[in-house]
PDB file of N, CA and C in Angstrom:
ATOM      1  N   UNK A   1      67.151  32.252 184.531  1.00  0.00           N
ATOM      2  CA  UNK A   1      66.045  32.111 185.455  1.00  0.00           C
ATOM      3  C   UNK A   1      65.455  33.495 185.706  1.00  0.00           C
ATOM      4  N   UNK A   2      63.876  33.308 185.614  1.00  0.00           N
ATOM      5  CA  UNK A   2      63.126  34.892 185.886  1.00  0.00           C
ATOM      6  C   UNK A   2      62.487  34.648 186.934  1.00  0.00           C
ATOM      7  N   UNK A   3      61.416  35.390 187.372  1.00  0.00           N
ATOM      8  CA  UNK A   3      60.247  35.398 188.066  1.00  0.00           C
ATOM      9  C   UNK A   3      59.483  35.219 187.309  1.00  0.00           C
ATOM     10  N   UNK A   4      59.061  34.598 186.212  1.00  0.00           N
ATOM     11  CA  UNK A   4      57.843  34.134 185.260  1.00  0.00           C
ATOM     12  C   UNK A   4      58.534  32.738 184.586  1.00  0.00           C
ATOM     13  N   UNK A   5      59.481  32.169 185.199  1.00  0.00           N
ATOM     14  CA  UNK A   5      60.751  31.183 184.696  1.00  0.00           C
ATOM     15  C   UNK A   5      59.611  30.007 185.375  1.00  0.00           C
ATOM     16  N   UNK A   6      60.121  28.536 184.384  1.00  0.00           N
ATOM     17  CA  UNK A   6      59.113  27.408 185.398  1.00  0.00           C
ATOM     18  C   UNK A   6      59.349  27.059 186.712  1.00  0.00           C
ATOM     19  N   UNK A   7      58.204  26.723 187.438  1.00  0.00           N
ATOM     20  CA  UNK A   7      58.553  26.391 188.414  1.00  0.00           C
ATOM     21  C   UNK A   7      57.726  25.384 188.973  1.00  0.00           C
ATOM     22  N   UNK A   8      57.411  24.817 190.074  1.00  0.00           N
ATOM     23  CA  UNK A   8      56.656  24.177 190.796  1.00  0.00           C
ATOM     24  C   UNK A   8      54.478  24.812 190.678  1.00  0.00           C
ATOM     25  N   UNK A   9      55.096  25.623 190.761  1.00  0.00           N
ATOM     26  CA  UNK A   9      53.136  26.779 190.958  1.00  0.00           C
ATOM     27  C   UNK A   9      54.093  28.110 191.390  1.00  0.00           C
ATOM     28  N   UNK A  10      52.760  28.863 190.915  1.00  0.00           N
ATOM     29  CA  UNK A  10      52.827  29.952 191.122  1.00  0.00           C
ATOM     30  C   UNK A  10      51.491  30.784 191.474  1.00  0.00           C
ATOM     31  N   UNK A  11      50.815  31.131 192.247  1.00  0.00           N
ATOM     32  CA  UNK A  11      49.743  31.419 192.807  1.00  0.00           C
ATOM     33  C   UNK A  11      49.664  33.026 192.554  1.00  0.00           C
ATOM     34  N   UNK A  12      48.673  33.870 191.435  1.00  0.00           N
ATOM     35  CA  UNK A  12      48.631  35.515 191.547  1.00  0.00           C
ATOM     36  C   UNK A  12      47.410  35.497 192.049  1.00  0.00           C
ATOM     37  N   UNK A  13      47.488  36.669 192.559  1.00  0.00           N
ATOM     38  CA  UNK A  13      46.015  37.290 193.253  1.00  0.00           C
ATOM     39  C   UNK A  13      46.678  39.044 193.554  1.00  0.00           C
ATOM     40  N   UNK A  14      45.723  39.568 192.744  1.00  0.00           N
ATOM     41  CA  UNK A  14      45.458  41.043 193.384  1.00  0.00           C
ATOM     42  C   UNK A  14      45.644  41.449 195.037  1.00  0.00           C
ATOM     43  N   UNK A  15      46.641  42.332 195.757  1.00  0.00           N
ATOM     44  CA  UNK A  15      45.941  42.214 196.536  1.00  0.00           C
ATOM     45  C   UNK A  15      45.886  44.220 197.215  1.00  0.00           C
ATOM     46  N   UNK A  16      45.773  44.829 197.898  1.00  0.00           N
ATOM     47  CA  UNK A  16      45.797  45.838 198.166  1.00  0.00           C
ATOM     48  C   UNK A  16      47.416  46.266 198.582  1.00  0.00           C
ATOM     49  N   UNK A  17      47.973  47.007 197.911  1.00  0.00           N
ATOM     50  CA  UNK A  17      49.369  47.641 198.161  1.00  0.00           C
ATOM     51  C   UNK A  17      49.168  47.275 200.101  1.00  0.00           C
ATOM     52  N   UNK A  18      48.624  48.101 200.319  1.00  0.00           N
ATOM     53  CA  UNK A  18      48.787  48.416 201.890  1.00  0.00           C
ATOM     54  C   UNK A  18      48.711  47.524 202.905  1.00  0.00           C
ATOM     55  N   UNK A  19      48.193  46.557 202.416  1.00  0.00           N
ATOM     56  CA  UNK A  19      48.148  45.053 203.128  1.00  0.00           C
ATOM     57  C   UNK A  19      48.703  44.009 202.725  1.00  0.00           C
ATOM     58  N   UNK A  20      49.652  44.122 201.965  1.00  0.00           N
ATOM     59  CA  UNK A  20      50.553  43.226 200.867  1.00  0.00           C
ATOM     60  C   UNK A  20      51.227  42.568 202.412  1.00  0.00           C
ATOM     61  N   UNK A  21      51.945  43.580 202.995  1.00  0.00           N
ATOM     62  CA  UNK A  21      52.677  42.802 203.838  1.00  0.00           C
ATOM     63  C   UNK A  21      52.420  41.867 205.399  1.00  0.00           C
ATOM     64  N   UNK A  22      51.000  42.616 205.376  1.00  0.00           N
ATOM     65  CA  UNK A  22      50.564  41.991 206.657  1.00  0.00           C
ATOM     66  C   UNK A  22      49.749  40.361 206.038  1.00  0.00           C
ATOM     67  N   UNK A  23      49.178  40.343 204.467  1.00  0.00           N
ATOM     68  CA  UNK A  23      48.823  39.578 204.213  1.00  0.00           C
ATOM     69  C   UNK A  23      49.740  38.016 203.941  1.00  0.00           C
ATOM     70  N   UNK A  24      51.035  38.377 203.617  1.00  0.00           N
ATOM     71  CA  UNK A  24      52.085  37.777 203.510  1.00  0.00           C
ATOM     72  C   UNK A  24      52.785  37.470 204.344  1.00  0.00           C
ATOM     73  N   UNK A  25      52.508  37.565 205.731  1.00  0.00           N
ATOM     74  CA  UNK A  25      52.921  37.374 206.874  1.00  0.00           C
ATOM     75  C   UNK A  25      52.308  36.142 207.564  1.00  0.00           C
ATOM     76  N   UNK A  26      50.557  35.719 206.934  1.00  0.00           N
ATOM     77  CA  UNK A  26      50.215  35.223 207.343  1.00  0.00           C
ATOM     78  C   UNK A  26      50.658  33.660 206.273  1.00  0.00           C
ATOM     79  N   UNK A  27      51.394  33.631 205.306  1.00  0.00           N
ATOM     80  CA  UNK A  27      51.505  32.466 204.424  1.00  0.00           C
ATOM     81  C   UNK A  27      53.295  32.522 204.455  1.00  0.00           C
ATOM     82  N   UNK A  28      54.082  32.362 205.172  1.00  0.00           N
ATOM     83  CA  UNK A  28      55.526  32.553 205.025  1.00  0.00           C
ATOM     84  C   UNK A  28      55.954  31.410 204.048  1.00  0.00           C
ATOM     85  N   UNK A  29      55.546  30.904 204.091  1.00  0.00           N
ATOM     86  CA  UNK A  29      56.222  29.755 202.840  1.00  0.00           C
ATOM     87  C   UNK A  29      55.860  30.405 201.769  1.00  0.00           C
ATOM     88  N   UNK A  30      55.564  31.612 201.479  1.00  0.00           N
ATOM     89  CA  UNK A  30      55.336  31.910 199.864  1.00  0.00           C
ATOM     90  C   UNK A  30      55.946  33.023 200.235  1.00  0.00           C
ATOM     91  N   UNK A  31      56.458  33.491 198.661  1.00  0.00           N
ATOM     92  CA  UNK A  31      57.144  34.838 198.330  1.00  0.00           C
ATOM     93  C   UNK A  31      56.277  35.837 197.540  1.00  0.00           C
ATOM     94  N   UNK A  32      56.240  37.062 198.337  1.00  0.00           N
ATOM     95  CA  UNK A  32      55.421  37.854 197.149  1.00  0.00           C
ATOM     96  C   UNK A  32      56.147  38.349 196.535  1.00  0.00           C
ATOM     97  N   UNK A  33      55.670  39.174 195.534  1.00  0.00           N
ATOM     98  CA  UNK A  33      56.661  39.831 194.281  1.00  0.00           C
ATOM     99  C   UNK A  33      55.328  40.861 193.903  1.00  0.00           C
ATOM    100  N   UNK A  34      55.630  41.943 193.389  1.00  0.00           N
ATOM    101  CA  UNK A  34      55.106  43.322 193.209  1.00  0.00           C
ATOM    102  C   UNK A  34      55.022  43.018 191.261  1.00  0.00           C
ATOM    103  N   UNK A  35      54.020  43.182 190.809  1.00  0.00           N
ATOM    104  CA  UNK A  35      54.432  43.353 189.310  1.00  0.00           C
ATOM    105  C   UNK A  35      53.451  44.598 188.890  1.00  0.00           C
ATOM    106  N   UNK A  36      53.688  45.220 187.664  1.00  0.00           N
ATOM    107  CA  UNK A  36      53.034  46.452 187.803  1.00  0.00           C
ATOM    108  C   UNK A  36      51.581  46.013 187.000  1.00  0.00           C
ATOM    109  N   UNK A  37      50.472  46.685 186.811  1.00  0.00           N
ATOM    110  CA  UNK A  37      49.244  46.590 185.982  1.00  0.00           C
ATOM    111  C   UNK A  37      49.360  46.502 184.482  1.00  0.00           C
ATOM    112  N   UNK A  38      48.579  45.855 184.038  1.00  0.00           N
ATOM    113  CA  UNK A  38      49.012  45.171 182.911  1.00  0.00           C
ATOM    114  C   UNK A  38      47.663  45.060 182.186  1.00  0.00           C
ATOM    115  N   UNK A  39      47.523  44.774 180.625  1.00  0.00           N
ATOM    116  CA  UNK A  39      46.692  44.040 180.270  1.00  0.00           C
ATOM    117  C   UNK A  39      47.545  42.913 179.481  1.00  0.00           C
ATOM    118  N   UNK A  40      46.234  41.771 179.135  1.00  0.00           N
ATOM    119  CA  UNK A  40      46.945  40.546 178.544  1.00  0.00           C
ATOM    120  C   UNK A  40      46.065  40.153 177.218  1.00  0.00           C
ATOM    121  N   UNK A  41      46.416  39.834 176.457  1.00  0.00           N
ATOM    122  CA  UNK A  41      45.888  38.964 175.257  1.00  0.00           C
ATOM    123  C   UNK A  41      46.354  37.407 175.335  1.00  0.00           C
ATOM    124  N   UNK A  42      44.979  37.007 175.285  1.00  0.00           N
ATOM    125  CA  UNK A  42      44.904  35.561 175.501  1.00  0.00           C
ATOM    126  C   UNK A  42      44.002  34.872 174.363  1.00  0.00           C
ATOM    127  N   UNK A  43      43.975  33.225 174.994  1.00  0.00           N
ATOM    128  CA  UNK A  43      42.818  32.532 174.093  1.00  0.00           C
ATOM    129  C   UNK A  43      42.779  31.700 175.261  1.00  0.00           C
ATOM    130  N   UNK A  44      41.450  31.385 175.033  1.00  0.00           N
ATOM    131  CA  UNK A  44      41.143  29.708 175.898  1.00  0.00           C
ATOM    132  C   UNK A  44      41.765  28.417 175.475  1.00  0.00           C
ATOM    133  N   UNK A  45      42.114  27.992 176.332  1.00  0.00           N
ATOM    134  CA  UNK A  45      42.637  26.560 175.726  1.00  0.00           C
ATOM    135  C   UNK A  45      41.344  25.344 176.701  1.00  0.00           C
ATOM    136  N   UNK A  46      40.563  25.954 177.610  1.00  0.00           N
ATOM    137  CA  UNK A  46      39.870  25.540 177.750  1.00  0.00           C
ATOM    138  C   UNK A  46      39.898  24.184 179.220  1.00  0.00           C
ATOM    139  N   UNK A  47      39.415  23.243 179.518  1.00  0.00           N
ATOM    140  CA  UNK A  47      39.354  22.102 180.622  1.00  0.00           C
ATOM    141  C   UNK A  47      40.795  21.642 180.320  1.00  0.00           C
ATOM    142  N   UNK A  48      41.871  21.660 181.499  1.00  0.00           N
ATOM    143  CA  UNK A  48      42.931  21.076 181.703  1.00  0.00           C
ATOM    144  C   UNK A  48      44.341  21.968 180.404  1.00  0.00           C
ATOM    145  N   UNK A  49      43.970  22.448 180.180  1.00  0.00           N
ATOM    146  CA  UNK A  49      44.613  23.136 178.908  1.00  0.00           C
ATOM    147  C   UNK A  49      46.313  22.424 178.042  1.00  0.00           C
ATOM    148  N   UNK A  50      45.984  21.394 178.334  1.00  0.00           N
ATOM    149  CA  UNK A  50      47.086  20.340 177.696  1.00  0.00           C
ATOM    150  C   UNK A  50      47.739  20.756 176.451  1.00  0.00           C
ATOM    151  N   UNK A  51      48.975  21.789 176.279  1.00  0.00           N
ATOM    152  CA  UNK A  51      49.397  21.814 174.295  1.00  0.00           C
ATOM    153  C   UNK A  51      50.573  21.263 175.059  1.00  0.00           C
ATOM    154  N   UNK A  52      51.102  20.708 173.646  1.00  0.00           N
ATOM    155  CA  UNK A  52      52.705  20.240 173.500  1.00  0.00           C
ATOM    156  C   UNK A  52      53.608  21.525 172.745  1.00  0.00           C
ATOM    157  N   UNK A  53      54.787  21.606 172.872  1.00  0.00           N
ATOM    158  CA  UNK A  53      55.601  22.453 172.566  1.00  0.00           C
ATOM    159  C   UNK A  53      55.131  23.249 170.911  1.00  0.00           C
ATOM    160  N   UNK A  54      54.877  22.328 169.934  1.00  0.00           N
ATOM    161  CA  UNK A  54      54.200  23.158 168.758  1.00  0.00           C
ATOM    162  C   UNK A  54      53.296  24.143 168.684  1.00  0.00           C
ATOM    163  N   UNK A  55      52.006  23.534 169.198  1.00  0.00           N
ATOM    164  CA  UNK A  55      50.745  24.662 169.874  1.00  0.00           C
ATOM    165  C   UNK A  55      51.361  25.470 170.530  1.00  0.00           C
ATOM    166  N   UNK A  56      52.000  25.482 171.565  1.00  0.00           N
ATOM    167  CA  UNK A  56      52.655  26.691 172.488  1.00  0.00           C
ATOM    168  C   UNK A  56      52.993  27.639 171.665  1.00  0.00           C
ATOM    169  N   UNK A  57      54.507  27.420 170.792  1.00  0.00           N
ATOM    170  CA  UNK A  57      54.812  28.280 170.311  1.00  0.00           C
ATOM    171  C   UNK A  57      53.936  28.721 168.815  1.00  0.00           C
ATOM    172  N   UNK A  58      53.079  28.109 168.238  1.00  0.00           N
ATOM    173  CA  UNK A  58      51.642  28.770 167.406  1.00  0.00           C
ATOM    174  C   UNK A  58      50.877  29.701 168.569  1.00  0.00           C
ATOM    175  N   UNK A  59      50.353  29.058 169.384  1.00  0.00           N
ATOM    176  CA  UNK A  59      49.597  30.333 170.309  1.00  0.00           C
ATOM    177  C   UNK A  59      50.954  31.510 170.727  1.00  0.00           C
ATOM    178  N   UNK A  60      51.861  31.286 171.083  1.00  0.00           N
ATOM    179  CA  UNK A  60      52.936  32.205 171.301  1.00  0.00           C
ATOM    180  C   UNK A  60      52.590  33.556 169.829  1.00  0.00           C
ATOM    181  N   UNK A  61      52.874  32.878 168.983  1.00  0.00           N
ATOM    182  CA  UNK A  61      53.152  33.662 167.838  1.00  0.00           C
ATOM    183  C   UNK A  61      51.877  34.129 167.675  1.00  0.00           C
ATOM    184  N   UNK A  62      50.658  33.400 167.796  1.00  0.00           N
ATOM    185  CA  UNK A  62      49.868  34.310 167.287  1.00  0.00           C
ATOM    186  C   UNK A  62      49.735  35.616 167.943  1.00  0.00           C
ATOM    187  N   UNK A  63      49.183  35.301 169.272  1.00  0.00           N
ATOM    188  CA  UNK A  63      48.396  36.634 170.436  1.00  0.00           C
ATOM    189  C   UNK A  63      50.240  37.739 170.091  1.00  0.00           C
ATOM    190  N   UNK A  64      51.338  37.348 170.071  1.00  0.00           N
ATOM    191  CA  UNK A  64      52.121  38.287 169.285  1.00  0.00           C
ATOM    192  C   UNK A  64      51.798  39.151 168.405  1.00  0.00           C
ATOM    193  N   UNK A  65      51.435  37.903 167.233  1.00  0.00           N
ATOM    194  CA  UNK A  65      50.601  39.059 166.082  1.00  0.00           C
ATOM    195  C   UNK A  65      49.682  39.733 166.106  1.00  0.00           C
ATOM    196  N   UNK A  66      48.919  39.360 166.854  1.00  0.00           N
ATOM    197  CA  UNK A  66      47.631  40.097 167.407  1.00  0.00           C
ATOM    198  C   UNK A  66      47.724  41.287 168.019  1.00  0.00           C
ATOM    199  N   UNK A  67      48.876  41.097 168.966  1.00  0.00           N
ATOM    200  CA  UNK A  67      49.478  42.205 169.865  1.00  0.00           C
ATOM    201  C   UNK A  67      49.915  43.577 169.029  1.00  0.00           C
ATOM    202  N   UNK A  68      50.499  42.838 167.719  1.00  0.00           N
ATOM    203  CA  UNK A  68      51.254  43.902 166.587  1.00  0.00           C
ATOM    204  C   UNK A  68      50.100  44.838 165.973  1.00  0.00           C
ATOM    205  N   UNK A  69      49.501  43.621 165.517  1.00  0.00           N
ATOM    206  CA  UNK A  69      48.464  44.307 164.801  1.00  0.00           C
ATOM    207  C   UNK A  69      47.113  45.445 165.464  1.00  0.00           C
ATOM    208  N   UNK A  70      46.930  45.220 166.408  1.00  0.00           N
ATOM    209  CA  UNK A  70      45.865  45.593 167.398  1.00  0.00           C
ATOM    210  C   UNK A  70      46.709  47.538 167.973  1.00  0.00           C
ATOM    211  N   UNK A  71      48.253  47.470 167.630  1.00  0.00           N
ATOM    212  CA  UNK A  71      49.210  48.780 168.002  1.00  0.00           C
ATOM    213  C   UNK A  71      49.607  48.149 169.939  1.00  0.00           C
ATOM    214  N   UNK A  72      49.528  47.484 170.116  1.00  0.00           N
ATOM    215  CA  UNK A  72      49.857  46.587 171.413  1.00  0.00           C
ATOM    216  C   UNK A  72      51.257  46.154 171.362  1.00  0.00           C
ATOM    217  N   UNK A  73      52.249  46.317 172.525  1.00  0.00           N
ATOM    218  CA  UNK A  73      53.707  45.628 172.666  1.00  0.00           C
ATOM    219  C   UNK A  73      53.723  44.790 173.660  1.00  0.00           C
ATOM    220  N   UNK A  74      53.831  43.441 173.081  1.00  0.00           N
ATOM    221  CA  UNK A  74      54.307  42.359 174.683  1.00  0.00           C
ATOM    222  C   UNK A  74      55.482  42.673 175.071  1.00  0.00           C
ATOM    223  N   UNK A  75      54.957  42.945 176.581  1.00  0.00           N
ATOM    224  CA  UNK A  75      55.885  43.391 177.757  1.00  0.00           C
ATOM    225  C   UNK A  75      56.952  41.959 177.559  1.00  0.00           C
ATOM    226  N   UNK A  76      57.453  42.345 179.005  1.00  0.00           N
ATOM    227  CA  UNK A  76      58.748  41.585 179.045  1.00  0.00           C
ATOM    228  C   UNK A  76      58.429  40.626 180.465  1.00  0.00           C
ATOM    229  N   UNK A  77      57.164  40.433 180.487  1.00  0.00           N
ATOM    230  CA  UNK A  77      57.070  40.047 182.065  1.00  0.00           C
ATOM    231  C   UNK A  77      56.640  38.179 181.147  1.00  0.00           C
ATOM    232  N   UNK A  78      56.427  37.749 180.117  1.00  0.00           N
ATOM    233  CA  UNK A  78      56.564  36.723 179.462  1.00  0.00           C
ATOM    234  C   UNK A  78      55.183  35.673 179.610  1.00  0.00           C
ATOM    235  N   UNK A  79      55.607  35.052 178.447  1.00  0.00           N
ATOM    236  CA  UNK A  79      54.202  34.153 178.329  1.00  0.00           C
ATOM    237  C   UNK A  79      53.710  33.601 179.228  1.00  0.00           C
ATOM    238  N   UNK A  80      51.877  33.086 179.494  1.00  0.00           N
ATOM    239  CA  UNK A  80      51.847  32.253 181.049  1.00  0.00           C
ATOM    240  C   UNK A  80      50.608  31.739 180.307  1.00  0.00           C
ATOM    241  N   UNK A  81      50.422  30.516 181.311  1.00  0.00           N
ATOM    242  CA  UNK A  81      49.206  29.677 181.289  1.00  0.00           C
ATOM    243  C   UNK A  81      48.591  29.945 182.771  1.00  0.00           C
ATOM    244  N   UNK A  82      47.411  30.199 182.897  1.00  0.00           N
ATOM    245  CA  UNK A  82      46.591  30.805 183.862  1.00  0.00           C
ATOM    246  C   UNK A  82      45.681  29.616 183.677  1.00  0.00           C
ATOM    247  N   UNK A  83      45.450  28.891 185.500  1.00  0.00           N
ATOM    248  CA  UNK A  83      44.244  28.599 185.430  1.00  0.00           C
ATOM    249  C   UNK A  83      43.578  28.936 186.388  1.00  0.00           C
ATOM    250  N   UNK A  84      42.758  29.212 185.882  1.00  0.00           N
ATOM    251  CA  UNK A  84      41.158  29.758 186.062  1.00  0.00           C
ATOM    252  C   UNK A  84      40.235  29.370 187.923  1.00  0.00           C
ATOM    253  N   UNK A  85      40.900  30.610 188.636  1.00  0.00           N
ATOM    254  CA  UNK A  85      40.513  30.034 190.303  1.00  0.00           C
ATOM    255  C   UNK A  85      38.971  29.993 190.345  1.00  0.00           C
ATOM    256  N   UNK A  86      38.056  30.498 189.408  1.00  0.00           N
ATOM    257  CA  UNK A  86      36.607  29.953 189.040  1.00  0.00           C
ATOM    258  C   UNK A  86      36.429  28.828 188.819  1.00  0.00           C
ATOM    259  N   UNK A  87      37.417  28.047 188.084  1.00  0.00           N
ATOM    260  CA  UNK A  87      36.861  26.872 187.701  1.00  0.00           C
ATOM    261  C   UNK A  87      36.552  25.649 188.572  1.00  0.00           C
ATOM    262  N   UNK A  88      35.355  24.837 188.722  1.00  0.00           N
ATOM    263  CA  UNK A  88      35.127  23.733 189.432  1.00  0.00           C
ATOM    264  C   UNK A  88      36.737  23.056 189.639  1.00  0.00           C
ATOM    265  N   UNK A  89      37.118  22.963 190.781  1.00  0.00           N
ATOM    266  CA  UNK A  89      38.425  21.673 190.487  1.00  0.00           C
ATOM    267  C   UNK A  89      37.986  20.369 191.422  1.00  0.00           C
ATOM    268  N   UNK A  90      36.642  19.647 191.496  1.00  0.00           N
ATOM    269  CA  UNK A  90      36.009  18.580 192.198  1.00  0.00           C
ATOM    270  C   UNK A  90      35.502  18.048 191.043  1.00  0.00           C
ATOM    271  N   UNK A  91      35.613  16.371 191.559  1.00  0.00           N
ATOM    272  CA  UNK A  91      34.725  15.803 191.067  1.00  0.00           C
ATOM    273  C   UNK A  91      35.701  15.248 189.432  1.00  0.00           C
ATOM    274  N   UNK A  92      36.714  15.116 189.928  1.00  0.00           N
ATOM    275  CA  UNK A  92      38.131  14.883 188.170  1.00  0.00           C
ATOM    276  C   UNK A  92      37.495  15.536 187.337  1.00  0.00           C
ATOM    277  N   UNK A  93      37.027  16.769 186.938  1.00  0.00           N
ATOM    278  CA  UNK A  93      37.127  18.022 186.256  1.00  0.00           C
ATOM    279  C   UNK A  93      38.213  18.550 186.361  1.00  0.00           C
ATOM    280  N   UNK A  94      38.728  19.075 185.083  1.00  0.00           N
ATOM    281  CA  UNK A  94      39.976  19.953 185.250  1.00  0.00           C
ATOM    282  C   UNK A  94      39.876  21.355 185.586  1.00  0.00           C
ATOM    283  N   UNK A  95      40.278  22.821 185.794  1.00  0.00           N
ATOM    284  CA  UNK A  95      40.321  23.700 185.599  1.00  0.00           C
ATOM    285  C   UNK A  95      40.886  24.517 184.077  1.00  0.00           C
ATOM    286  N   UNK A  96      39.100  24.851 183.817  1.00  0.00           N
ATOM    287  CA  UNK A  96      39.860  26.019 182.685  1.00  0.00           C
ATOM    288  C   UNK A  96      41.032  26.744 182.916  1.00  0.00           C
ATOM    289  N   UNK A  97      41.757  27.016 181.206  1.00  0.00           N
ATOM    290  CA  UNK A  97      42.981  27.419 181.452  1.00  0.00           C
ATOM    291  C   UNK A  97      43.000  28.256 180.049  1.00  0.00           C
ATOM    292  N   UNK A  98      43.949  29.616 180.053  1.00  0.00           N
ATOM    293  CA  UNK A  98      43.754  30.562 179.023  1.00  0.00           C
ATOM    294  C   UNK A  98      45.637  30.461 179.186  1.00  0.00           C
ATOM    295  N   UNK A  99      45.901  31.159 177.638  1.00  0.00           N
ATOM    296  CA  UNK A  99      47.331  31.184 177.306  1.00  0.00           C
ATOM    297  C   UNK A  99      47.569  32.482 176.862  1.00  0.00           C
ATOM    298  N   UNK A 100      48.006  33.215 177.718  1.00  0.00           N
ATOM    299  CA  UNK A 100      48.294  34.911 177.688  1.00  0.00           C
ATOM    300  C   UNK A 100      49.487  35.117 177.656  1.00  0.00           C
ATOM    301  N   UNK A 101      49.491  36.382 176.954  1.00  0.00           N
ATOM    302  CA  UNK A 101      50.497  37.312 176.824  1.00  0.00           C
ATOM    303  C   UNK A 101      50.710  38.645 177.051  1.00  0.00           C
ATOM    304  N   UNK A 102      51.086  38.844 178.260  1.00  0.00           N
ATOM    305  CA  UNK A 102      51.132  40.820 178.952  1.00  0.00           C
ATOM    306  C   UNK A 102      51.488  41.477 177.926  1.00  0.00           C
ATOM    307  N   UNK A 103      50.452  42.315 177.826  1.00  0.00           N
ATOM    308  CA  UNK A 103      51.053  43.591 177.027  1.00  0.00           C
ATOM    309  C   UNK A 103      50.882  44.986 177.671  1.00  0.00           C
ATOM    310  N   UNK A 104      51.591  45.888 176.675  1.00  0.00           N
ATOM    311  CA  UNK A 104      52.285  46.988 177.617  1.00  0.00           C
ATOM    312  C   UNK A 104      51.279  48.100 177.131  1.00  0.00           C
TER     313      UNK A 104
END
């Protein structure tokens, strides 16, 4: 089990070091966690972003190779599906969703 391990949700948002804790004071049912700056290589998977275990690990491997090839190392903070707090979620529309990989 990690901190990027499955779970129920997981909610990121930027927020200012200096107000981390007063902001987290106001949501006690959630845990923050500190992770350091990062970039990510991704792809869209697009409205509702539905793969089954095959696609996963093809998108896994690729943005890997990509990572290799580009002189990029995926970190250790591990694969994620992000969806998209832009996206419409009214109206049974899904939220866009991208399949990233932190790199270092």
């Amino acid at each position: 089990m990690s901190d990027d391990s499955d779970g129920p949700i997981e909610w990121c948002r930027p927020v200012p070091g200096d107000r981390a804790g007063e902001l987290a004071a106001q949501f006690p049912e959630l845990t923050p966690r500190t992770e350091p700056a990062h970039r990510e290589a991704f792809v869209s998977l697009g409205p509702g972003g539905q793969i089954g275990p095959a696609q996963w690990r093809l998108a896994s491997e690729s943005l890997h190779a990509w990572a290799g090839d580009h002189g990029a190392q995926p970190s250790g903070l591990g694969v994620r599906m992000t969806f998209l707090a832009n996206a419409p979620v009214t109206g049974g529309s899904e939220p866009d969703c991208d399949f990233a990989v932190p790199i270092s």
